[in-house]
PDB file of N, CA and C in Angstrom:
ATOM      1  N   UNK A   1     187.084  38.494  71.223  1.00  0.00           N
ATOM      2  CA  UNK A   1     186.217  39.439  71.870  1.00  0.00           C
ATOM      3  C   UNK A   1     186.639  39.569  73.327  1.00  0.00           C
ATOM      4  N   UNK A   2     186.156  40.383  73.607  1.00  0.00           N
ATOM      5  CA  UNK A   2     186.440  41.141  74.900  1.00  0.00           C
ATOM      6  C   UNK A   2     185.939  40.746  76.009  1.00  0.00           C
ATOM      7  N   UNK A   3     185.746  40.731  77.249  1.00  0.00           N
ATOM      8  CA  UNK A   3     185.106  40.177  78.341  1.00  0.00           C
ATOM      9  C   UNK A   3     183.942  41.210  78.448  1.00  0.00           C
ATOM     10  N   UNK A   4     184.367  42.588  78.167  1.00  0.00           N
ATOM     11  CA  UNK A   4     182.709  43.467  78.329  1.00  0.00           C
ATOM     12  C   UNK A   4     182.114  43.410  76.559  1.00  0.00           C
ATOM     13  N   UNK A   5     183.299  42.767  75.581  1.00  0.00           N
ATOM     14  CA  UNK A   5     181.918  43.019  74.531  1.00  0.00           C
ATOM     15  C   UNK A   5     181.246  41.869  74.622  1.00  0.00           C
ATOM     16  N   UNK A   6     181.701  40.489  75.248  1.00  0.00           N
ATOM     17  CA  UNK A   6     180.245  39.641  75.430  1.00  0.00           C
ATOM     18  C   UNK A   6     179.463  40.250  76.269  1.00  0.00           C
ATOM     19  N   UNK A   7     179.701  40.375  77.312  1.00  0.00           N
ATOM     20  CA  UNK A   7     178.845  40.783  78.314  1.00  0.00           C
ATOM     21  C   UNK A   7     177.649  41.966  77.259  1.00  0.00           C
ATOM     22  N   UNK A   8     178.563  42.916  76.724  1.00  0.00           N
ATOM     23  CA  UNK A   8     177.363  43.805  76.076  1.00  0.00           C
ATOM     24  C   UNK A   8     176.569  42.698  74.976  1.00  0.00           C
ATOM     25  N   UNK A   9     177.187  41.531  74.180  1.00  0.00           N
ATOM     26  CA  UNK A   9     176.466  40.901  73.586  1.00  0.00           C
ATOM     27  C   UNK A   9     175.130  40.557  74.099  1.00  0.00           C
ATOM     28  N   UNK A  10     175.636  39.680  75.367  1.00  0.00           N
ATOM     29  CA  UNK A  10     174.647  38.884  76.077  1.00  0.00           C
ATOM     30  C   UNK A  10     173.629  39.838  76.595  1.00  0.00           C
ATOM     31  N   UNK A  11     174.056  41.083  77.394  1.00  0.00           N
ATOM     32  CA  UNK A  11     172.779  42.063  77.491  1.00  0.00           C
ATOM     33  C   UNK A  11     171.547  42.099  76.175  1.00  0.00           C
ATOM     34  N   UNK A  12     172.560  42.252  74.782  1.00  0.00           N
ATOM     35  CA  UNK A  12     171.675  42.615  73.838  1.00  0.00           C
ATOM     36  C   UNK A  12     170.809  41.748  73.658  1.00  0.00           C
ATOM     37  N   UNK A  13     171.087  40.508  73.838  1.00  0.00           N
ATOM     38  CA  UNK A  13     170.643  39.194  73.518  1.00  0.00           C
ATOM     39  C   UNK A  13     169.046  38.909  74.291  1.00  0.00           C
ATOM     40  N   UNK A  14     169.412  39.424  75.757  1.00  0.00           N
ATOM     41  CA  UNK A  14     168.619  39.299  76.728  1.00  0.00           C
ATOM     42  C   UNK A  14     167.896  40.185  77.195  1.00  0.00           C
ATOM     43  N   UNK A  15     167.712  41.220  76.017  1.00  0.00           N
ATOM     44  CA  UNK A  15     166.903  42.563  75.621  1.00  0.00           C
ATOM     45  C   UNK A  15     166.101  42.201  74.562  1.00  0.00           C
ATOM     46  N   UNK A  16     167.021  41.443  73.727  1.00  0.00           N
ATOM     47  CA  UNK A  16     165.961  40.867  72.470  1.00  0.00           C
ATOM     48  C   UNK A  16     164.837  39.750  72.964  1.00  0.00           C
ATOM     49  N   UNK A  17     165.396  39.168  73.764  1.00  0.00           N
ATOM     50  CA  UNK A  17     164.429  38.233  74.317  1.00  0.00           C
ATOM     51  C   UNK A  17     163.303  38.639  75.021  1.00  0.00           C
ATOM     52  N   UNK A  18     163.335  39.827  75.674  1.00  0.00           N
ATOM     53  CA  UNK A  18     162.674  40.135  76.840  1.00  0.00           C
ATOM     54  C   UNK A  18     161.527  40.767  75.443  1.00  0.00           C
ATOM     55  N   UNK A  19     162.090  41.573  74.299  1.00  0.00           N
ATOM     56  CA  UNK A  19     161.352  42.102  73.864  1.00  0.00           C
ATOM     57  C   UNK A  19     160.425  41.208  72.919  1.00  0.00           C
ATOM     58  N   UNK A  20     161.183  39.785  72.597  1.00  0.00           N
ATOM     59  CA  UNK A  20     159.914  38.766  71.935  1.00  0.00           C
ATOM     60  C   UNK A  20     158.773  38.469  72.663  1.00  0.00           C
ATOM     61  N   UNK A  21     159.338  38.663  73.813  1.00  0.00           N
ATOM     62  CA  UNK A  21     158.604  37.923  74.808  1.00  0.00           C
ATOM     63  C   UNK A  21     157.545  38.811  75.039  1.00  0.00           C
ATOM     64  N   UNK A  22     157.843  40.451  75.185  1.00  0.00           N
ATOM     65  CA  UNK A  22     156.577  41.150  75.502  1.00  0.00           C
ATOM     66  C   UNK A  22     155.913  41.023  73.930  1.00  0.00           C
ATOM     67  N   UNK A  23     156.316  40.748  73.060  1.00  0.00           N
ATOM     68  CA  UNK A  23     155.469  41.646  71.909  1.00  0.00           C
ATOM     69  C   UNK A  23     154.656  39.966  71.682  1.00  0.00           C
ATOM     70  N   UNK A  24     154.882  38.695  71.958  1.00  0.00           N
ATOM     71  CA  UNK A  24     154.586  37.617  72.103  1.00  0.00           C
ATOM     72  C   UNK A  24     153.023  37.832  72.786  1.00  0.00           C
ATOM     73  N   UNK A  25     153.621  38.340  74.465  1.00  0.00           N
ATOM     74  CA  UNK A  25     152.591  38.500  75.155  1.00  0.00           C
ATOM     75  C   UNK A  25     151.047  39.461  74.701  1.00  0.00           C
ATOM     76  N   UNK A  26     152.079  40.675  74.173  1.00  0.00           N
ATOM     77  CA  UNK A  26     150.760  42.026  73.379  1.00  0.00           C
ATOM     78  C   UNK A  26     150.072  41.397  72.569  1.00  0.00           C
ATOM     79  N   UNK A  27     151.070  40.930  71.633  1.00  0.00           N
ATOM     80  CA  UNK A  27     150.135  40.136  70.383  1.00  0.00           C
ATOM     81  C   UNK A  27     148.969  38.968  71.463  1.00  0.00           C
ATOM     82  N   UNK A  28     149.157  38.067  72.031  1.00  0.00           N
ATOM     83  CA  UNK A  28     148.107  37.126  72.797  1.00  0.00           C
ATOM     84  C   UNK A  28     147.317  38.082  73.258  1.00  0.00           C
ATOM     85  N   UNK A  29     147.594  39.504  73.726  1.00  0.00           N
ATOM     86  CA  UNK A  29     146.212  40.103  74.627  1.00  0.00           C
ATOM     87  C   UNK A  29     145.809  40.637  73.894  1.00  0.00           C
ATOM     88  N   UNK A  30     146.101  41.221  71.919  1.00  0.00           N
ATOM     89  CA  UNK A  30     145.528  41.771  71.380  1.00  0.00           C
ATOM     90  C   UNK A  30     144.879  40.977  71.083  1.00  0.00           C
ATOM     91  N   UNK A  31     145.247  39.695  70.324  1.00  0.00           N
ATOM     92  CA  UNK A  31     144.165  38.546  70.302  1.00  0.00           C
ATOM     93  C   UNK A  31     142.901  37.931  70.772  1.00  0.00           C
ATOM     94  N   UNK A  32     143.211  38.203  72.197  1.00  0.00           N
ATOM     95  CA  UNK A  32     142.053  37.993  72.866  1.00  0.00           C
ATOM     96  C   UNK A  32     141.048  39.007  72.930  1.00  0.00           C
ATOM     97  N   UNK A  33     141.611  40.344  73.423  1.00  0.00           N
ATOM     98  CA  UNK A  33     140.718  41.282  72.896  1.00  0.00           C
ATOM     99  C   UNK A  33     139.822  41.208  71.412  1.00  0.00           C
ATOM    100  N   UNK A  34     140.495  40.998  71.018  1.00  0.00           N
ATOM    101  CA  UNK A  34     139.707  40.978  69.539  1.00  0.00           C
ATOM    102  C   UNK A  34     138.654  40.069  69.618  1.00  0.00           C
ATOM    103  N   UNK A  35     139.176  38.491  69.963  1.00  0.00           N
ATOM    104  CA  UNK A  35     137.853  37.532  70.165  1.00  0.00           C
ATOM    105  C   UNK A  35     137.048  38.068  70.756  1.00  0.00           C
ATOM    106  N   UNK A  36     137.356  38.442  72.469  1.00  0.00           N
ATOM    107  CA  UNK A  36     136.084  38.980  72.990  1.00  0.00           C
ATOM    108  C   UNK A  36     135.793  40.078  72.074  1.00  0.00           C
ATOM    109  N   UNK A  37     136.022  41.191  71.455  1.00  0.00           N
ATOM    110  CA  UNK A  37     135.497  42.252  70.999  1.00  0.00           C
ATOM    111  C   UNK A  37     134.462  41.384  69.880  1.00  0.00           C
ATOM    112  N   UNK A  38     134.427  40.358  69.505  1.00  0.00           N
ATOM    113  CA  UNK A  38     133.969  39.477  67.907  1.00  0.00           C
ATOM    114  C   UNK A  38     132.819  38.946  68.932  1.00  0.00           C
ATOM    115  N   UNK A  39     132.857  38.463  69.733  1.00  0.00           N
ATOM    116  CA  UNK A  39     131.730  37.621  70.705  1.00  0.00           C
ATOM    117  C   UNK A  39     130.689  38.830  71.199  1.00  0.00           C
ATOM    118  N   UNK A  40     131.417  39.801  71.495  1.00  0.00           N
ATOM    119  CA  UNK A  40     130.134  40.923  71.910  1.00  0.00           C
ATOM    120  C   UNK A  40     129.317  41.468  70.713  1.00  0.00           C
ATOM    121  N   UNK A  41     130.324  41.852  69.625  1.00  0.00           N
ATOM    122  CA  UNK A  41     129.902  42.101  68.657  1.00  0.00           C
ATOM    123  C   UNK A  41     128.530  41.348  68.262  1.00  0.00           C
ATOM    124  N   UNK A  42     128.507  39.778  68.245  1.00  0.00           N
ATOM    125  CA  UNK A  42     128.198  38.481  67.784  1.00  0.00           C
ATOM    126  C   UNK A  42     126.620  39.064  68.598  1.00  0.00           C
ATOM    127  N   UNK A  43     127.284  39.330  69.588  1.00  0.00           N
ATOM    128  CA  UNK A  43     125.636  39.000  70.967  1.00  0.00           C
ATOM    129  C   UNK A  43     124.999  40.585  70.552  1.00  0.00           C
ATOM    130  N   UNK A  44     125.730  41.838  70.487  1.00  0.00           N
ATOM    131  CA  UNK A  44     124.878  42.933  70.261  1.00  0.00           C
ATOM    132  C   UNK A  44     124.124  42.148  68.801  1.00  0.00           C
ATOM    133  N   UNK A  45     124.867  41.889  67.734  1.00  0.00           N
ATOM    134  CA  UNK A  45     124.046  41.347  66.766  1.00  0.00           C
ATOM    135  C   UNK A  45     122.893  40.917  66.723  1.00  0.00           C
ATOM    136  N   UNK A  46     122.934  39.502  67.679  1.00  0.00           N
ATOM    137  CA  UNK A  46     122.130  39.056  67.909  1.00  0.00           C
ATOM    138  C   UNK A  46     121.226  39.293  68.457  1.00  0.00           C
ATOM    139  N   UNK A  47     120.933  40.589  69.843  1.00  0.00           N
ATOM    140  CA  UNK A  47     120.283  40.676  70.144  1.00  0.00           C
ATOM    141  C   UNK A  47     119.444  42.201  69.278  1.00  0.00           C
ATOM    142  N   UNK A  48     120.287  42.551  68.103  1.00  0.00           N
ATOM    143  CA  UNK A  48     119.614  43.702  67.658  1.00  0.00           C
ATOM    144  C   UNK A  48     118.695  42.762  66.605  1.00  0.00           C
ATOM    145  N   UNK A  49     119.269  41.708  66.280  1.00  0.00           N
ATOM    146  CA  UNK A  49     118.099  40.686  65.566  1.00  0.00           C
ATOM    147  C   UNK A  49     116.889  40.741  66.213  1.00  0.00           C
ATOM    148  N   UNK A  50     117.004  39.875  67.244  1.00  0.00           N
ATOM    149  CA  UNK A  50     115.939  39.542  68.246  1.00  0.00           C
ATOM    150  C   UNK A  50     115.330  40.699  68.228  1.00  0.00           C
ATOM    151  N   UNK A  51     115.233  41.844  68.685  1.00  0.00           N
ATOM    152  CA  UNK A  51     114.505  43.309  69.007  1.00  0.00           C
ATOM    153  C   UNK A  51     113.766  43.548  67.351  1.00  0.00           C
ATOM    154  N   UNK A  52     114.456  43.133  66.265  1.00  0.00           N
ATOM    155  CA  UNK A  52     113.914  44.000  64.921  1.00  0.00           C
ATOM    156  C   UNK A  52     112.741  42.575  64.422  1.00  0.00           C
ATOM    157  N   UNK A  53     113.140  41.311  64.613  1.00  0.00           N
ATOM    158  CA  UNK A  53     112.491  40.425  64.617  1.00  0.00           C
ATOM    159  C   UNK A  53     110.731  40.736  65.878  1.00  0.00           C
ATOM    160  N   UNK A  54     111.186  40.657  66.901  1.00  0.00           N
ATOM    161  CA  UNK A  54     109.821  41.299  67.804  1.00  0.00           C
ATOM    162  C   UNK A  54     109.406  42.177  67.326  1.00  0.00           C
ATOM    163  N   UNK A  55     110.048  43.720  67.167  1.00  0.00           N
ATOM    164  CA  UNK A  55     109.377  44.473  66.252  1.00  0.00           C
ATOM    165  C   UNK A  55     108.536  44.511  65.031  1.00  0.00           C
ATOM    166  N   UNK A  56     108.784  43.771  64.366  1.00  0.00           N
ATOM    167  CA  UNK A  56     108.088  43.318  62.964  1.00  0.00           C
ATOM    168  C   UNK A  56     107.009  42.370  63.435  1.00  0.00           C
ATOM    169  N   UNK A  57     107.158  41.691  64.388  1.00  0.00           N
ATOM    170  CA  UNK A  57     105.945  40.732  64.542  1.00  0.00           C
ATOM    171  C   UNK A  57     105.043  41.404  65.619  1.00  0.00           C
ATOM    172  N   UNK A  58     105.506  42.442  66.205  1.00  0.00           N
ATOM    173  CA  UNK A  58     104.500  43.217  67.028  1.00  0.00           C
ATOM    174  C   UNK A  58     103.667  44.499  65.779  1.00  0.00           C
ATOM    175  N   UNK A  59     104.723  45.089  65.103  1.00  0.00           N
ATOM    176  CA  UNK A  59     104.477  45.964  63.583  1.00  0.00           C
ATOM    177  C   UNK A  59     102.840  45.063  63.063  1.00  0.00           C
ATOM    178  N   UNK A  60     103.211  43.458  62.400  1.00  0.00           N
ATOM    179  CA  UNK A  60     102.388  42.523  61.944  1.00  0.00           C
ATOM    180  C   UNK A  60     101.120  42.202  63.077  1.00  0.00           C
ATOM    181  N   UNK A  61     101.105  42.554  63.722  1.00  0.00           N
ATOM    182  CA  UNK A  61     100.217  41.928  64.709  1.00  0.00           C
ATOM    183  C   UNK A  61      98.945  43.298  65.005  1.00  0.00           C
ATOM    184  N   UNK A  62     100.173  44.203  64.917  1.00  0.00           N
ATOM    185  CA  UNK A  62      99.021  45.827  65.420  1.00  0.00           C
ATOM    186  C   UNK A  62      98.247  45.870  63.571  1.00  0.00           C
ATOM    187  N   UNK A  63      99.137  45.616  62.593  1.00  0.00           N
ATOM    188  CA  UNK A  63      98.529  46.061  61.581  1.00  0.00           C
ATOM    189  C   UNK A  63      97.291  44.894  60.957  1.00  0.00           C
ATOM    190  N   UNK A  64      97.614  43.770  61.506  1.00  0.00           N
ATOM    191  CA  UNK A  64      95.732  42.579  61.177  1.00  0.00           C
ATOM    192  C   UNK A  64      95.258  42.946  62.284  1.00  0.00           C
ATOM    193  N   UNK A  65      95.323  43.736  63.093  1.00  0.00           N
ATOM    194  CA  UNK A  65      94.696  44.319  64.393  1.00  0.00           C
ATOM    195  C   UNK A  65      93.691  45.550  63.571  1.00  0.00           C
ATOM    196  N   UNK A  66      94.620  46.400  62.954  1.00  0.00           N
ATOM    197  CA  UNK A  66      93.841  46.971  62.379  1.00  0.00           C
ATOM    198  C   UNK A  66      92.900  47.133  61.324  1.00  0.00           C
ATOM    199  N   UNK A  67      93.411  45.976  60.393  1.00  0.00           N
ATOM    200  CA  UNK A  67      93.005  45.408  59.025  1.00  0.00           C
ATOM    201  C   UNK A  67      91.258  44.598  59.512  1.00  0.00           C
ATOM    202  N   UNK A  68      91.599  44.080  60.466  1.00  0.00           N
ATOM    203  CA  UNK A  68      90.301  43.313  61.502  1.00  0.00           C
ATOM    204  C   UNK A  68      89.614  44.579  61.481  1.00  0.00           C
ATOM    205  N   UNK A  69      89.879  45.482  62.589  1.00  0.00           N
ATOM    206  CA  UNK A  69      88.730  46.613  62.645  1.00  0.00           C
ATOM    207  C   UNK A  69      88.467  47.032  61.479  1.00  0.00           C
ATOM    208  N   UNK A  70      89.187  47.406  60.617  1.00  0.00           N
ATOM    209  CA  UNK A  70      88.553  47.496  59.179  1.00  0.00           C
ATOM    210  C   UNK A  70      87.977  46.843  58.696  1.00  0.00           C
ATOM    211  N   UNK A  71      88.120  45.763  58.295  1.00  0.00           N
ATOM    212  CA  UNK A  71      87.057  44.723  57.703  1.00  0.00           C
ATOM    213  C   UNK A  71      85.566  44.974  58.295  1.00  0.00           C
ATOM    214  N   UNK A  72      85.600  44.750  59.722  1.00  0.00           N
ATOM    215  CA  UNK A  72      84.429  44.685  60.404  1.00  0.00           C
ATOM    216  C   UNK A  72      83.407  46.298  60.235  1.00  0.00           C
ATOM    217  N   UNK A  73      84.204  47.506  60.356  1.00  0.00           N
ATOM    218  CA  UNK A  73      83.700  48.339  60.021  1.00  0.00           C
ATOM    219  C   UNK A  73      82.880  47.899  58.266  1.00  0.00           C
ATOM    220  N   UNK A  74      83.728  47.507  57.299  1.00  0.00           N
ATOM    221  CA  UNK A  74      83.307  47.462  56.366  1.00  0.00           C
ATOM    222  C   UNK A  74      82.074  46.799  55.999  1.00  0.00           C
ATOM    223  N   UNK A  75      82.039  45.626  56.860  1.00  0.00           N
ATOM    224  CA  UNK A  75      81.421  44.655  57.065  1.00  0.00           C
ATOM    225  C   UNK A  75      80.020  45.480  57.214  1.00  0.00           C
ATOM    226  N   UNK A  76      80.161  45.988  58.574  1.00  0.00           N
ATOM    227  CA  UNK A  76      78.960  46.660  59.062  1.00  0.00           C
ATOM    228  C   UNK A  76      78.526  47.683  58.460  1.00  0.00           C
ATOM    229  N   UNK A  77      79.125  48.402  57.324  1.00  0.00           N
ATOM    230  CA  UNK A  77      78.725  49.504  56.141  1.00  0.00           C
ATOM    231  C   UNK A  77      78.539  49.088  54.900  1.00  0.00           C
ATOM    232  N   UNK A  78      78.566  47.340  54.887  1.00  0.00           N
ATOM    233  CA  UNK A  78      77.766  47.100  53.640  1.00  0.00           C
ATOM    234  C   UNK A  78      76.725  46.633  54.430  1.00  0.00           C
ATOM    235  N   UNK A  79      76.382  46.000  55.561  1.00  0.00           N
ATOM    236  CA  UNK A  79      75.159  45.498  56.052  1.00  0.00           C
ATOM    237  C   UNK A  79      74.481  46.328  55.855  1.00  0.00           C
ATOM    238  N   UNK A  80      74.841  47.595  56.485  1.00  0.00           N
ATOM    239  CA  UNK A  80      73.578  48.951  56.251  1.00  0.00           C
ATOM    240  C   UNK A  80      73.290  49.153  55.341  1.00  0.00           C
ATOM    241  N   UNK A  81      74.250  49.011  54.440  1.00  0.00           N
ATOM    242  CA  UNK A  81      73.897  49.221  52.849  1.00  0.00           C
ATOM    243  C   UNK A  81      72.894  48.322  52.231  1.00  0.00           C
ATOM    244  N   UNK A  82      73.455  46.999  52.823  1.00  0.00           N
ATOM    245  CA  UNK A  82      72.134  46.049  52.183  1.00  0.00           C
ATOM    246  C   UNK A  82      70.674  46.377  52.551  1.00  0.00           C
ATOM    247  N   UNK A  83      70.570  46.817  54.193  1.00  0.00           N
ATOM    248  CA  UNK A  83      69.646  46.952  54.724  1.00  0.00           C
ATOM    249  C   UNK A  83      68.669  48.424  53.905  1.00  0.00           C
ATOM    250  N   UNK A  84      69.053  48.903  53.755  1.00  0.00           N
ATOM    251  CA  UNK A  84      68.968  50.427  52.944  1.00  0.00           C
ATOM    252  C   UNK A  84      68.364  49.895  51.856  1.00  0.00           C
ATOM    253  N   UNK A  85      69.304  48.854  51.130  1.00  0.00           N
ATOM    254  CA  UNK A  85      68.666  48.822  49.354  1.00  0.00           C
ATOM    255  C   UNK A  85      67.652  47.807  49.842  1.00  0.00           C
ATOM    256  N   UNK A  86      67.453  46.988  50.977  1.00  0.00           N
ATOM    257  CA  UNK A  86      66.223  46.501  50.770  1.00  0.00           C
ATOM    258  C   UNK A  86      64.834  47.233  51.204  1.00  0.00           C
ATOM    259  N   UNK A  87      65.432  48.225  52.093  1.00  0.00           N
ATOM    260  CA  UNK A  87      64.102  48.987  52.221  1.00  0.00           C
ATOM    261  C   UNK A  87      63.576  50.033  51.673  1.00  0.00           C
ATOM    262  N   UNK A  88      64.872  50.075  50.501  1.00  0.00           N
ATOM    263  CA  UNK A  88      63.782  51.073  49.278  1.00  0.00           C
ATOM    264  C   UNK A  88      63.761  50.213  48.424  1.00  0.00           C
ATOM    265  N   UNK A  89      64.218  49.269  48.107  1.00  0.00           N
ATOM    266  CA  UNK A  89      63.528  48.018  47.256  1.00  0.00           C
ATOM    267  C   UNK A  89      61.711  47.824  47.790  1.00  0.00           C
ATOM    268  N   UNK A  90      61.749  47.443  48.715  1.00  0.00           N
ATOM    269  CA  UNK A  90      60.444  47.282  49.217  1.00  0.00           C
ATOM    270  C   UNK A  90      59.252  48.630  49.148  1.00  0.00           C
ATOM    271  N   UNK A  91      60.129  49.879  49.441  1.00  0.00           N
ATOM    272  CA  UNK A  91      59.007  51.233  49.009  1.00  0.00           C
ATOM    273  C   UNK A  91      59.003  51.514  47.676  1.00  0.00           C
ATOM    274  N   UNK A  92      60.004  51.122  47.004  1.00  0.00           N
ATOM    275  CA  UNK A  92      59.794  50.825  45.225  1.00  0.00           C
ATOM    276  C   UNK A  92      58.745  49.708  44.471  1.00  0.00           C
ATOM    277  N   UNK A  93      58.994  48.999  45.394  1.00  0.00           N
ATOM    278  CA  UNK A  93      57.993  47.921  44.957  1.00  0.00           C
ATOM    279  C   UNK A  93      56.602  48.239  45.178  1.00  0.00           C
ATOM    280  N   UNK A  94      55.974  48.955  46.422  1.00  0.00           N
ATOM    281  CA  UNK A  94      54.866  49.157  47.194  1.00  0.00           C
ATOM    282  C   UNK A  94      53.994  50.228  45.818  1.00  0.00           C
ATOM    283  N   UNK A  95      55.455  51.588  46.049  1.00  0.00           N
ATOM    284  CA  UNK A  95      55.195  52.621  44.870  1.00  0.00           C
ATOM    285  C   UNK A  95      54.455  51.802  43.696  1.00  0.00           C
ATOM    286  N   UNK A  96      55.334  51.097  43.227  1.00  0.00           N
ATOM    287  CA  UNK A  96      55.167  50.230  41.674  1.00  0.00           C
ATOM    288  C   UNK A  96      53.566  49.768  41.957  1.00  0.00           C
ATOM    289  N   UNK A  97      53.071  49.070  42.825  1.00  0.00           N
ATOM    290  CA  UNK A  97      52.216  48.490  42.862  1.00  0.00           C
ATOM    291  C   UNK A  97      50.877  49.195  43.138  1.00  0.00           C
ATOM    292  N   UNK A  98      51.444  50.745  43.922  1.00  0.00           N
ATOM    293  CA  UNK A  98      50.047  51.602  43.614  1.00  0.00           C
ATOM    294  C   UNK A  98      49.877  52.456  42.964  1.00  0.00           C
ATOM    295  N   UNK A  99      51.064  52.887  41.896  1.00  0.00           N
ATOM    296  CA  UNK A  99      50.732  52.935  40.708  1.00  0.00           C
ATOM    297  C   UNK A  99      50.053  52.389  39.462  1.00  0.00           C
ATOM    298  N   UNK A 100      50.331  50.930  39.622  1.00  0.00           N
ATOM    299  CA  UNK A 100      49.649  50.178  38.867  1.00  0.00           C
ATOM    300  C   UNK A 100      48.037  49.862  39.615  1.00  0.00           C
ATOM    301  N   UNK A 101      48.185  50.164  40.520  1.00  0.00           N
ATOM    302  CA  UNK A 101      46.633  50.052  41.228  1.00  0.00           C
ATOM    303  C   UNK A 101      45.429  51.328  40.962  1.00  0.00           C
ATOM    304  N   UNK A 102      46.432  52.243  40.921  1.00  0.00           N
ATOM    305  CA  UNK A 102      45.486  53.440  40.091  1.00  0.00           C
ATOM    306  C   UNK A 102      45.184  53.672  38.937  1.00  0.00           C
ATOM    307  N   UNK A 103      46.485  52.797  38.064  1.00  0.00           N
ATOM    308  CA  UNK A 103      46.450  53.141  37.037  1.00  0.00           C
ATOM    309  C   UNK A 103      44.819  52.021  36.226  1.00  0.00           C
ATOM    310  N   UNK A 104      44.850  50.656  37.218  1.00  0.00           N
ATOM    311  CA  UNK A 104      43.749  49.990  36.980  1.00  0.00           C
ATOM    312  C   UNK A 104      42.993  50.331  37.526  1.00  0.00           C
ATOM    313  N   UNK A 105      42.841  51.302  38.189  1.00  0.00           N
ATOM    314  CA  UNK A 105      41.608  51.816  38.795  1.00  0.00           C
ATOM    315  C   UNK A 105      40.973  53.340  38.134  1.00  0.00           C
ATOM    316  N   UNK A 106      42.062  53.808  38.086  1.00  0.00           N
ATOM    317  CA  UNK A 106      41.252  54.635  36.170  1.00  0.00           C
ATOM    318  C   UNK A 106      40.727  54.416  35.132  1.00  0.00           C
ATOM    319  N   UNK A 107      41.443  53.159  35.243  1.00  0.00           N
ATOM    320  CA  UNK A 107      41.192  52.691  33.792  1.00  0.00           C
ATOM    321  C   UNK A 107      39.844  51.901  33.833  1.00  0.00           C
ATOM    322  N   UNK A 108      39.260  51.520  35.405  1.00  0.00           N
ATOM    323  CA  UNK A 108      38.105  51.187  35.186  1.00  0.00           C
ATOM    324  C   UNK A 108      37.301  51.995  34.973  1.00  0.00           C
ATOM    325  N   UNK A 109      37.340  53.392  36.313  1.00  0.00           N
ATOM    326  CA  UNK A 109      36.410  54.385  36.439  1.00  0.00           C
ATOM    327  C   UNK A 109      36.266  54.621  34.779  1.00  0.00           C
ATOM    328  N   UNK A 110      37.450  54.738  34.058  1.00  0.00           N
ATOM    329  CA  UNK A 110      37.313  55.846  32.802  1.00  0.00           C
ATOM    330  C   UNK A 110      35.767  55.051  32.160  1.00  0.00           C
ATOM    331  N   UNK A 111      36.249  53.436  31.982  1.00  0.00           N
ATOM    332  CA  UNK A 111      35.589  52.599  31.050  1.00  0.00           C
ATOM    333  C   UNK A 111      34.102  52.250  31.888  1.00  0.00           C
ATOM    334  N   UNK A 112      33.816  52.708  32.961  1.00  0.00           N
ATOM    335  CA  UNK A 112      32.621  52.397  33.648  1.00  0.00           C
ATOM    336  C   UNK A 112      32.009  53.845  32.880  1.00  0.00           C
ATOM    337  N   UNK A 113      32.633  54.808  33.052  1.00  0.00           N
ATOM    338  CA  UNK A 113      31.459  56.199  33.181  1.00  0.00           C
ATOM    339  C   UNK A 113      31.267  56.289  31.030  1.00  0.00           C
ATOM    340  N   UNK A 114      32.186  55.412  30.575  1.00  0.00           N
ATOM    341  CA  UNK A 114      31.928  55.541  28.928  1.00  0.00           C
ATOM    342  C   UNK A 114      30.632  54.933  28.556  1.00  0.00           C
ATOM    343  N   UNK A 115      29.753  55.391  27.984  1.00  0.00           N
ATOM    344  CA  UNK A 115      28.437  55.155  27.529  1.00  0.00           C
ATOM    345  C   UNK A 115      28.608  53.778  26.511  1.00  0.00           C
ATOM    346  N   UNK A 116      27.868  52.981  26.882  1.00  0.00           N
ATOM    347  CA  UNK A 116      28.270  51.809  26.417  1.00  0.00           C
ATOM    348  C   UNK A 116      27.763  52.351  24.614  1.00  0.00           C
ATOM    349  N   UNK A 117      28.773  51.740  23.678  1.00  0.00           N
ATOM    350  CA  UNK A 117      28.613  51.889  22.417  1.00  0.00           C
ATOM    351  C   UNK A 117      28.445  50.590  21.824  1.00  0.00           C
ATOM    352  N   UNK A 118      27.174  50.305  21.377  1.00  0.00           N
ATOM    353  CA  UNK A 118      26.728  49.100  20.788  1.00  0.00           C
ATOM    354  C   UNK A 118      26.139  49.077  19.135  1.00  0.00           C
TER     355      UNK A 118
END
């Protein structure tokens, strides 16, 4: 060989090198990129957890919030209700009882004004 075809060897040589060396380097910064891109990823994750997790327990919290006022409404619309059937229970009963008070009280008048039959 020639004195310039080493020389062109050794250029090539020291072109190939230069070029392991960058694609060495790309590959390490694609690498790293990627980790960090995997770690942010990791934390948006996590924090879209966290947000859907609060959500659901704020969701759970408004809805026995509301389930409470319901009950209590309910609560207070059978009280009335009870209160109601006892106070026509009680004018049913009163009714009942002066009905039967007239009805024994006819039944005396009738048998007082009947001519006694002996």
């Amino acid at each position: 060989m020639t004195d310039k075809q080493v020389r062109i060897m050794d250029a090539i040589q020291e072109k190939e090198t230069e070029l392991k060396v960058k694609v060495i380097e790309a590959k390490k910064k694609a690498e790293t990129k990627v980790a960090s891109a995997r770690k942010e990823t990791a934390k948006i994750r996590e924090e879209a957890h966290l947000r859907a997790e609060q959500e659901v327990k704020t969701l759970v919290s408004e809805g026995l919030a509301q389930a409470n006022i319901q009950e209590k409404e309910i609560l207070a619309s059978n009280k009335s209700s009870v209160s109601s059937l006892k106070k026509l229970s009680k004018k049913n009963f009163a009714a009942a009882i002066d009905i039967v008070m007239r009805a024994v009280t006819s039944q005396d008048f009738i048998e007082s004004r009947k001519p006694e039959q002996e």
